[in-house]
Protein backbone atom coordinates (compact mmCIF):
# COMPACT_ATOMS: atom_id res chain seq x y z
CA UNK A 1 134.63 16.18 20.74
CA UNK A 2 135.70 13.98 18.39
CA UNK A 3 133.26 11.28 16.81
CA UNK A 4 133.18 7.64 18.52
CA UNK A 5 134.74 5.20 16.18
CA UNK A 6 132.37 2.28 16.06
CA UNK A 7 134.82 -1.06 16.92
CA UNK A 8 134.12 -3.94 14.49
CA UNK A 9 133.41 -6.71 16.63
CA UNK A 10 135.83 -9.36 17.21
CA UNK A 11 135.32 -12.91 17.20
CA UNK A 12 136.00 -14.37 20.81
CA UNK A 13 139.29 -15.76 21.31
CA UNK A 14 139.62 -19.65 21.52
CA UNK A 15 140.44 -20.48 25.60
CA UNK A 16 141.46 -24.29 26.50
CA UNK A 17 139.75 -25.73 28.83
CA UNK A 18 141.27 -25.15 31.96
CA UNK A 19 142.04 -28.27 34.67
CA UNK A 20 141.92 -28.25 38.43
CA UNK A 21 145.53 -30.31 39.09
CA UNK A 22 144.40 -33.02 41.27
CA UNK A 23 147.56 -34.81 42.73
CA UNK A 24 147.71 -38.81 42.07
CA UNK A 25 147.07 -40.64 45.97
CA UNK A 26 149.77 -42.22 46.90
CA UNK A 27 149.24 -46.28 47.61
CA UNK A 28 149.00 -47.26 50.82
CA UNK A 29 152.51 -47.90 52.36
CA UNK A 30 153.76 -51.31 52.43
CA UNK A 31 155.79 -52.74 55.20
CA UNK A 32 158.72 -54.39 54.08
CA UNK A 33 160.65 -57.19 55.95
CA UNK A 34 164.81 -57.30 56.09
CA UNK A 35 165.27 -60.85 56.42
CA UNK A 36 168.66 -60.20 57.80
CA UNK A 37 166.79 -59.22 60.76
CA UNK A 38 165.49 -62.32 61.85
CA UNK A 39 166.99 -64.35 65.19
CA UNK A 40 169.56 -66.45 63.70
CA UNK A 41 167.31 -69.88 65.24
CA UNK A 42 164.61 -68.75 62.82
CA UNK A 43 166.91 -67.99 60.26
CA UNK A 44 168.13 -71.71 60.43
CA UNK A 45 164.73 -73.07 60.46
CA UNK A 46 164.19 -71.64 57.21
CA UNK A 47 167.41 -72.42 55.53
CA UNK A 48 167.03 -76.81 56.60
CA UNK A 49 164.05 -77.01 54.94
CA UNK A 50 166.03 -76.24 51.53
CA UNK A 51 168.10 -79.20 51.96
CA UNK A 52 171.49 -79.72 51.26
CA UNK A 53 171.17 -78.64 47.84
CA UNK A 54 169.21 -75.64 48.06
CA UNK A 55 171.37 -74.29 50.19
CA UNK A 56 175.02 -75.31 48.47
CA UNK A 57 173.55 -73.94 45.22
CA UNK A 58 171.77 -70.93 45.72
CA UNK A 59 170.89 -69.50 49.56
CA UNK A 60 174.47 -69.52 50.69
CA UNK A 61 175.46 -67.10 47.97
CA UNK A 62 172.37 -64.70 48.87
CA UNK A 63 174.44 -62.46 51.86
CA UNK A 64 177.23 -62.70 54.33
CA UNK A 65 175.24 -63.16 57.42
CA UNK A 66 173.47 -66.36 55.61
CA UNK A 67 176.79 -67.35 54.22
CA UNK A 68 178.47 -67.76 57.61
CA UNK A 69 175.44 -69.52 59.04
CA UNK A 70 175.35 -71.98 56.11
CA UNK A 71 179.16 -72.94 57.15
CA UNK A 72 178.05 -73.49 60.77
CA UNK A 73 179.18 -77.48 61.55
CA UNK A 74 175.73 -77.64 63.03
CA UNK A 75 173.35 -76.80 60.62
CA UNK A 76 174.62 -79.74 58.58
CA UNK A 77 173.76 -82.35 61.22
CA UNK A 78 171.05 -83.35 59.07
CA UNK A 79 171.67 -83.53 55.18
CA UNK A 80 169.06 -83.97 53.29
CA UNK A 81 170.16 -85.10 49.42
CA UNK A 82 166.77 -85.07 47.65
CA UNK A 83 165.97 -84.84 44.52
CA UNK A 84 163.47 -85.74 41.88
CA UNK A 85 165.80 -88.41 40.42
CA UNK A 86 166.07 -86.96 36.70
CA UNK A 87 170.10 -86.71 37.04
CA UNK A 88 170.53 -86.27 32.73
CA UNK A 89 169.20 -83.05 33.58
CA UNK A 90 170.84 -82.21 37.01
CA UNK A 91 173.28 -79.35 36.65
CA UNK A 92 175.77 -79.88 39.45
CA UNK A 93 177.04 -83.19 40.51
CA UNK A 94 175.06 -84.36 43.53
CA UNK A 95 178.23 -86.54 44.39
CA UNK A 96 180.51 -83.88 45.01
CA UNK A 97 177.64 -81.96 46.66
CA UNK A 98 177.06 -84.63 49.08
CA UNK A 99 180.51 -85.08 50.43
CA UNK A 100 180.66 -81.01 51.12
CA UNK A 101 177.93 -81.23 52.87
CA UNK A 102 179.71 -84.14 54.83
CA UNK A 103 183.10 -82.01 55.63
CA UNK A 104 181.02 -79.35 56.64
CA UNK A 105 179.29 -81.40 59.23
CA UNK A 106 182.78 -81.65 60.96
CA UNK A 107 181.97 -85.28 62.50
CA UNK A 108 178.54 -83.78 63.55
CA UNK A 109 176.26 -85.78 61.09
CA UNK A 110 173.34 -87.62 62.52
CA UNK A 111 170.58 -87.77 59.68
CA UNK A 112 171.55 -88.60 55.69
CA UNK A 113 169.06 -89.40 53.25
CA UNK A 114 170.52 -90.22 49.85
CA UNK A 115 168.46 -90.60 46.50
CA UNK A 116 169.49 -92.01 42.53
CA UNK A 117 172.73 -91.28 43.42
CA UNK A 118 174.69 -93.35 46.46
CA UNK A 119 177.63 -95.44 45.91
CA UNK A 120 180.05 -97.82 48.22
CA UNK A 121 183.09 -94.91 46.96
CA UNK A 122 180.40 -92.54 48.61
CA UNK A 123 179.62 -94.34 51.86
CA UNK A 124 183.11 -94.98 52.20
CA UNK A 125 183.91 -91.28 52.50
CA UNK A 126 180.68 -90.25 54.61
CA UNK A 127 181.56 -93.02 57.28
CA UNK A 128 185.24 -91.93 57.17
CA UNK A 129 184.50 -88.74 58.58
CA UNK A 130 180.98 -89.03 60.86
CA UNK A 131 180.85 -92.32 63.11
CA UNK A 132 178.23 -91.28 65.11
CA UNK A 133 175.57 -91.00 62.15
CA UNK A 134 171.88 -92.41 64.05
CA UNK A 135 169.65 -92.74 60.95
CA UNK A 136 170.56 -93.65 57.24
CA UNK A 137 168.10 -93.68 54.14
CA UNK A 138 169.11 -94.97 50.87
CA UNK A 139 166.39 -94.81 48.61
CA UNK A 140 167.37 -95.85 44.52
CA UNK A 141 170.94 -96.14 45.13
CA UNK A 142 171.82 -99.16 42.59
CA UNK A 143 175.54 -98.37 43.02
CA UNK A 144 175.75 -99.56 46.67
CA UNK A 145 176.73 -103.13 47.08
CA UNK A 146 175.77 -105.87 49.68
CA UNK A 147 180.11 -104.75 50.36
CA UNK A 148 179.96 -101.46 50.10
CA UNK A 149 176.45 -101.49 53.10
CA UNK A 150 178.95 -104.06 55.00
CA UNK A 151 181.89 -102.34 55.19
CA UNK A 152 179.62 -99.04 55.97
CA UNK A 153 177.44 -100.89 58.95
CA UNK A 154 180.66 -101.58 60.87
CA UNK A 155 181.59 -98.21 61.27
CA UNK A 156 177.99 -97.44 62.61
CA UNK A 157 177.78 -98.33 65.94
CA UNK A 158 175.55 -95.75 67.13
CA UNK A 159 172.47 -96.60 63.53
CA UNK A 160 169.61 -96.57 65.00
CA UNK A 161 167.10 -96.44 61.74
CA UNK A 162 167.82 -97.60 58.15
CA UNK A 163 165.89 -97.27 55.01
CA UNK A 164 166.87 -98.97 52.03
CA UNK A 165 164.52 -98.80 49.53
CA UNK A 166 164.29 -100.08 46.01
CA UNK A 167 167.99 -100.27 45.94
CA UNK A 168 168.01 -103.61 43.72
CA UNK A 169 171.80 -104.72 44.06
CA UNK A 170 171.15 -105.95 47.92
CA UNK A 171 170.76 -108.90 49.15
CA UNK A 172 170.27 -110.65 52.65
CA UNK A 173 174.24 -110.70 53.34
CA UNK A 174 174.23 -107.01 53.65
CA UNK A 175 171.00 -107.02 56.34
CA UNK A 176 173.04 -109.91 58.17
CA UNK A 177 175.65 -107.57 58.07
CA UNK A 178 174.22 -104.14 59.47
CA UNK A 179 172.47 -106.43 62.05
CA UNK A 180 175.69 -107.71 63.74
CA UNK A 181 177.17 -104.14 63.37
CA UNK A 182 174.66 -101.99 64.78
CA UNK A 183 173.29 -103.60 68.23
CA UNK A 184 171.11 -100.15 68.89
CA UNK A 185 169.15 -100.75 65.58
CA UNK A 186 165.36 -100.22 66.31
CA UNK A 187 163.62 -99.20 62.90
CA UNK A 188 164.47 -100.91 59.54
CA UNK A 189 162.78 -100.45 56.40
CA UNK A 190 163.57 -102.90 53.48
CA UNK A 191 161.25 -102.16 50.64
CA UNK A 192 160.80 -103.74 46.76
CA UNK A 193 159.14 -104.03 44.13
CA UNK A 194 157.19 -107.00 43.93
CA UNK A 195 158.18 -109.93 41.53
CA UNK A 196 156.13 -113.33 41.53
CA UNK A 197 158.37 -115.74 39.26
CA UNK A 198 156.96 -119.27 38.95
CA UNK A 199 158.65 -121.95 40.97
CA UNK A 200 160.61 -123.40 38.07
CA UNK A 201 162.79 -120.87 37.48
CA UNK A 202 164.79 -121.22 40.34
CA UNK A 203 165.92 -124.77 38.56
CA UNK A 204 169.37 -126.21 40.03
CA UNK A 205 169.52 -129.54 37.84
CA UNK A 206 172.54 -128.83 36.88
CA UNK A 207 174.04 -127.64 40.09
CA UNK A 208 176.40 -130.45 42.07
CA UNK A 209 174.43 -132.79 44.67
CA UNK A 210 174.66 -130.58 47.57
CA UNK A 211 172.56 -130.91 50.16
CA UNK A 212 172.26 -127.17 51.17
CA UNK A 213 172.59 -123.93 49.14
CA UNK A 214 174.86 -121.75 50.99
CA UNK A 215 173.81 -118.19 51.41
CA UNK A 216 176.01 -116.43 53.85
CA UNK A 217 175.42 -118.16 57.39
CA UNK A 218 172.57 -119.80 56.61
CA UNK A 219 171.92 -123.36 54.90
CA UNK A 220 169.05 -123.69 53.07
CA UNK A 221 167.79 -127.40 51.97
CA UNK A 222 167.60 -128.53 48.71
CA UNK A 223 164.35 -130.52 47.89
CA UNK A 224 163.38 -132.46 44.69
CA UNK A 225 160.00 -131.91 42.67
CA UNK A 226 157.48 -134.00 40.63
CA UNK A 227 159.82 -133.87 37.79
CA UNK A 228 162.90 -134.86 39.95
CA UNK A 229 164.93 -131.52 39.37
CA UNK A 230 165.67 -129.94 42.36
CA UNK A 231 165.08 -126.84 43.18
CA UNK A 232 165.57 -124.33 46.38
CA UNK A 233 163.01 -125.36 48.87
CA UNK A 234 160.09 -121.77 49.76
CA UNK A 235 162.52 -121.02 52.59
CA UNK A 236 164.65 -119.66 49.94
CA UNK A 237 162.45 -116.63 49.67
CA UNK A 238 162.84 -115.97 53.52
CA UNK A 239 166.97 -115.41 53.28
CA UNK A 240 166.06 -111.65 54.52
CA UNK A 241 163.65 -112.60 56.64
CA UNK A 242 165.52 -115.19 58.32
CA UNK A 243 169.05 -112.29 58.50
CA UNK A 244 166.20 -110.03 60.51
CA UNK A 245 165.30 -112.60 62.93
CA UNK A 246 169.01 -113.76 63.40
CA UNK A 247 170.68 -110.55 64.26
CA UNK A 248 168.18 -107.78 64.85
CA UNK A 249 166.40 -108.75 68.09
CA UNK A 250 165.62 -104.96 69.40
CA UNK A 251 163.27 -104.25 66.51
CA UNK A 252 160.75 -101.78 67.16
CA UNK A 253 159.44 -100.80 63.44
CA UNK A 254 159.96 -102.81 60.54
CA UNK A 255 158.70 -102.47 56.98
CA UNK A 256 159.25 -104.83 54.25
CA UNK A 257 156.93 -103.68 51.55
CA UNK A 258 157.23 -106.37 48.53
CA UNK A 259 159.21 -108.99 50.08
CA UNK A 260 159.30 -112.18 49.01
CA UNK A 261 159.07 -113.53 52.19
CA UNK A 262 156.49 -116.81 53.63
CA UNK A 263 154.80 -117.33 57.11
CA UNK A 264 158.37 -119.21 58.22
CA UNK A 265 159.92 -116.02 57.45
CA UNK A 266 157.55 -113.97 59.31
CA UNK A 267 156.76 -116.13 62.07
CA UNK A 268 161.42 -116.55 62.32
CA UNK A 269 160.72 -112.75 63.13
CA UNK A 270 157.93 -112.51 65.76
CA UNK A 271 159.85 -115.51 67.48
CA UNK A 272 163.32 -113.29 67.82
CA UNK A 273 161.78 -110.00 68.30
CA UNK A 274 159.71 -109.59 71.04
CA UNK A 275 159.63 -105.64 71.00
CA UNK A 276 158.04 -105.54 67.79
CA UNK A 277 155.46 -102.58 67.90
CA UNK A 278 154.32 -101.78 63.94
CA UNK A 279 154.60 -104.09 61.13
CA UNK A 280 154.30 -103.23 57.43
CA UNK A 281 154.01 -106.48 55.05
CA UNK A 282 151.95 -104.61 52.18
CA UNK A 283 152.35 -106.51 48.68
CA UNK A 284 154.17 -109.60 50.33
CA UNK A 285 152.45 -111.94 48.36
CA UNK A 286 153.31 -115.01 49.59
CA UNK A 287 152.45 -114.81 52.86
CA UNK A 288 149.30 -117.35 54.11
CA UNK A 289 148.31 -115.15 57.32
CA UNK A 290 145.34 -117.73 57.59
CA UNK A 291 145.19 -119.45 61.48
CA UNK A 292 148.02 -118.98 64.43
CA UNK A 293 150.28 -116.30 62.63
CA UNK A 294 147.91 -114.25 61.84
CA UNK A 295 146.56 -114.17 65.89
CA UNK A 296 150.00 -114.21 66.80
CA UNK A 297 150.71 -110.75 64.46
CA UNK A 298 147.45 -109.00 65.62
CA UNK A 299 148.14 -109.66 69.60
CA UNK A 300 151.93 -109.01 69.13
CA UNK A 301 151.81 -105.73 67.00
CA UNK A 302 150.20 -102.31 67.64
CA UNK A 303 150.72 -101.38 64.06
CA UNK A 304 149.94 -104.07 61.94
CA UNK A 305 150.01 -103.36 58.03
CA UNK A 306 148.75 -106.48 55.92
CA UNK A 307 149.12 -107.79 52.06
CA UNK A 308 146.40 -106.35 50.62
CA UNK A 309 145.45 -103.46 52.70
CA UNK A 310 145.75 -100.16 50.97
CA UNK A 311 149.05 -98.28 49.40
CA UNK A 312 148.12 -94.98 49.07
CA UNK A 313 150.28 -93.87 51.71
CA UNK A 314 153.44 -96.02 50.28
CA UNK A 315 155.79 -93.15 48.89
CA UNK A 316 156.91 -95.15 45.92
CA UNK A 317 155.25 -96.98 43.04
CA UNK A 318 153.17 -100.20 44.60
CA UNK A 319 152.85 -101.80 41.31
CA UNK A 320 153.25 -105.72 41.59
CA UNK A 321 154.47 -107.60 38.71
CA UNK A 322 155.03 -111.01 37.50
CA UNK A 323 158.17 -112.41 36.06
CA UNK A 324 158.04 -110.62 32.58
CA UNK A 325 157.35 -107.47 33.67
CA UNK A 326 153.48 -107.64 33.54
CA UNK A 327 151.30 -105.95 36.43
CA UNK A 328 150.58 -108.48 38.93
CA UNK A 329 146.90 -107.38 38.68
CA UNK A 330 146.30 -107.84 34.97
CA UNK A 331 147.59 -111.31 34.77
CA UNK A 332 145.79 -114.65 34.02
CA UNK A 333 146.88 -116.79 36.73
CA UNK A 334 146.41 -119.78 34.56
CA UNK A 335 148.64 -119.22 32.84
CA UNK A 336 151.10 -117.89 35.09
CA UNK A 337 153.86 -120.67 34.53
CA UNK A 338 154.34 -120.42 31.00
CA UNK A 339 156.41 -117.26 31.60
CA UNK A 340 159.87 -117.85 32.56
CA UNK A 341 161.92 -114.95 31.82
CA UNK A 342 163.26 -112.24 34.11
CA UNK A 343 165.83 -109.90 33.34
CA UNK A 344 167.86 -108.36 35.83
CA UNK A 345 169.65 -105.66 34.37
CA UNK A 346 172.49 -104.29 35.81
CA UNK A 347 174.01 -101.07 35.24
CA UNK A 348 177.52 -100.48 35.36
CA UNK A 349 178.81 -98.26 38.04
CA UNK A 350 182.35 -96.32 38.48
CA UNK A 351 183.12 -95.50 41.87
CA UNK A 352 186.19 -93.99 40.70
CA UNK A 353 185.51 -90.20 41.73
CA UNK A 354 188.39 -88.00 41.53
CA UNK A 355 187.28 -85.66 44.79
CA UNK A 356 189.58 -83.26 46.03
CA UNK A 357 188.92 -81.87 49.39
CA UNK A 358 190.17 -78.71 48.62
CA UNK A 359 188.60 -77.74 45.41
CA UNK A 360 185.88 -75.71 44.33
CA UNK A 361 183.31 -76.72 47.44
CA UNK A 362 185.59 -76.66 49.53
CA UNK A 363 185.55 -74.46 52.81
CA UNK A 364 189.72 -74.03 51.97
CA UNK A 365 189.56 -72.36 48.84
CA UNK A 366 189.75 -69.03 48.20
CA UNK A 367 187.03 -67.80 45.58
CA UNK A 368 184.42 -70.18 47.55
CA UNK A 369 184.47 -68.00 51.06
CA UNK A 370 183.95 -64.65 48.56
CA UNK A 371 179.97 -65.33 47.79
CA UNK A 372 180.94 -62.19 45.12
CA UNK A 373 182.76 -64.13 43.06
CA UNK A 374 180.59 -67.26 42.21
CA UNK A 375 182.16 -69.45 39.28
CA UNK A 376 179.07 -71.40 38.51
CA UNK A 377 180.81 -72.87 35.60
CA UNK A 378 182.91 -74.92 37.84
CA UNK A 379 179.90 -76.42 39.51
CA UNK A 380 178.41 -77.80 36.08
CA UNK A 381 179.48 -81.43 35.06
């Protein structure tokens, strides 16, 4: 037998590490939702609460099913035009907007609310098309006219509540006005900013001896002061109060935050509406509630809202000011008459919109019922 060959010894061979393969758990399954599933009712509960311009810009362009529900004549019985009132920055034109939202109501429109944007060329088309409209709100609309309102209330029979608030280029003809139009009226809600102006700048010396100033159809005396100007007598400040109690006698609610009505005004109103139930006269300053009107208010009226009691629920500003502009709060009342100057600017507005029908919102053309082809260019100004 051969001799055994002693084997050098080898160094031990380098193994990796070897790893048990552990597979990754899975996450727990979450249930998804098709929102094209929903009951159609539900679906159109969601969809109103965009308002009108949620829905033109964006959530009718999401499907079919939502586009077709969106151009329902029903689901635009109530339009709702908000906005946050920065229109320099507004991409579409709110106008235009606003009367799509009208055709597509088909006559069915019962509820508008219109912000920063309304105009008489706008109210003019909306009453055109929808007679039977119930409540109306108009809040910073400085383009509607005491005209525009007038010609607008007598196509209203059926206005029930109106809101016009802060729109500054209204006066007491245009309340006179949607009083004698719309017998069913039962909630009205006039609301201002309040301006205290000393007495003197209401100064008619140089007016003709009249003995009334005319506004609209009511007559207001002329009386002559210390100095022996004249000058309108206080019942000047109650022309709005005195259009309330003259043509809207079926009053239920009525708010007139920061008018410049006095207790002749108010007490014109409790005398010609006898189903008063609330009553909001926050920051109207010149009332004296002292004695019988004040009684008479808090036995008449369930809901009674005073001067001075708090704003915090008033949706606008309920800053009072002075005539030049200074908060009514931080002002020296001694020496309140040595300021004299008010100014009333007015803004230039052109009605002029050329609208047509059959354009680019419109239910007639042909890009607008294919949601796949959306041109937002032609919805920019």
């Amino acid at each position: 037998m051969g001799k055994k060959r002693n084997k050098k010894p080898q160094a031990p061979r380098f193994q990796p590490p070897r790893y048990k393969w552990v597979p990754k758990s899975r996450p727990a399954t979450v249930e998804t939702r098709n929102w094209l599933e929903l009951p159609r009712d539900v679906t159109v509960s969601i969809l109103s609460r965009l308002g009108a311009v949620g829905i033109l810009w964006s959530a009718q362009y999401v499907c079919m099913a939502w586009r077709q529900i969106c151009k329902d004549p029903l689901m635009w019985r109530t339009i709702d035009m908000r906005n946050d009132g920065d229109l320099d920055d507004v991409m579409f034109n709110l106008d235009l907007m606003c009367r799509c939202a009208v055709d597509r109501s088909a006559g069915n429109l019962v509820d508008l609310n219109v912000e920063y944007f309304g105009s008489d060329c706008l109210l003019n088309f909306i009453t055109d098309r929808c007679r039977g409209i119930k409540r109306l709100r108009f809040t910073f609309c400085y383009g509607i006219t005491d005209g525009g309102l007038s010609e607008m209330a007598s196509k209203l029979p059926l206005l029930e509540e109106l809101e016009i608030s802060l729109c500054d280029n209204l006066s007491s003809k245009s309340v006179e006005a949607v009083g004698r139009s719309c017998p069913r009226l039962k909630s009205l809600k006039l609301n201002r900013e309040w301006f205290r102006f000393p007495d003197d700048m209401f100064d008619y010396s140089n007016d003709e001896d009249d003995d009334y100033f005319d506004d609209g159809d009511y007559d207001y005396p002329v009386i002559d002061d210390q100095n022996g100007s004249s000058a309108i007598a206080p019942s000047r400040k109650d022309t709005e109060a005195l259009a309330i109690a003259g043509t809207m006698h079926g009053l239920r609610h009525l708010q007139l935050f920061g008018n410049q009505l006095t207790s002749d005004g108010l007490k014109a109103i409790l005398d010609s509406c006898p189903h008063l139930e609330s009553l909001d006269v926050r920051n109207c300053f010149n009332l004296n509630l002292k004695g019988d009107v004040e009684k008479r208010c808090a036995d008449r009226v369930k809901n009674l809202r005073l001067p001075f009691d708090s704003t915090k629920d008033y949706e606008f500003s309920a800053t009072a000011y002075i005539g030049d502009g200074t908060p009514f709060g931080d002002f020296d009342e001694s020496e309140f008459f040595r300021y004299r100057d008010y100014l009333d600017d007015e803004d230039d507005f052109d009605d002029d919109y050329d609208y047509d029908e059959a354009s680019y919102f419109s239910d007639d053309s042909d890009w607008y019922d294919d949601f796949t082809k959306i041109r937002i260019s032609d919805m920019l100004f």
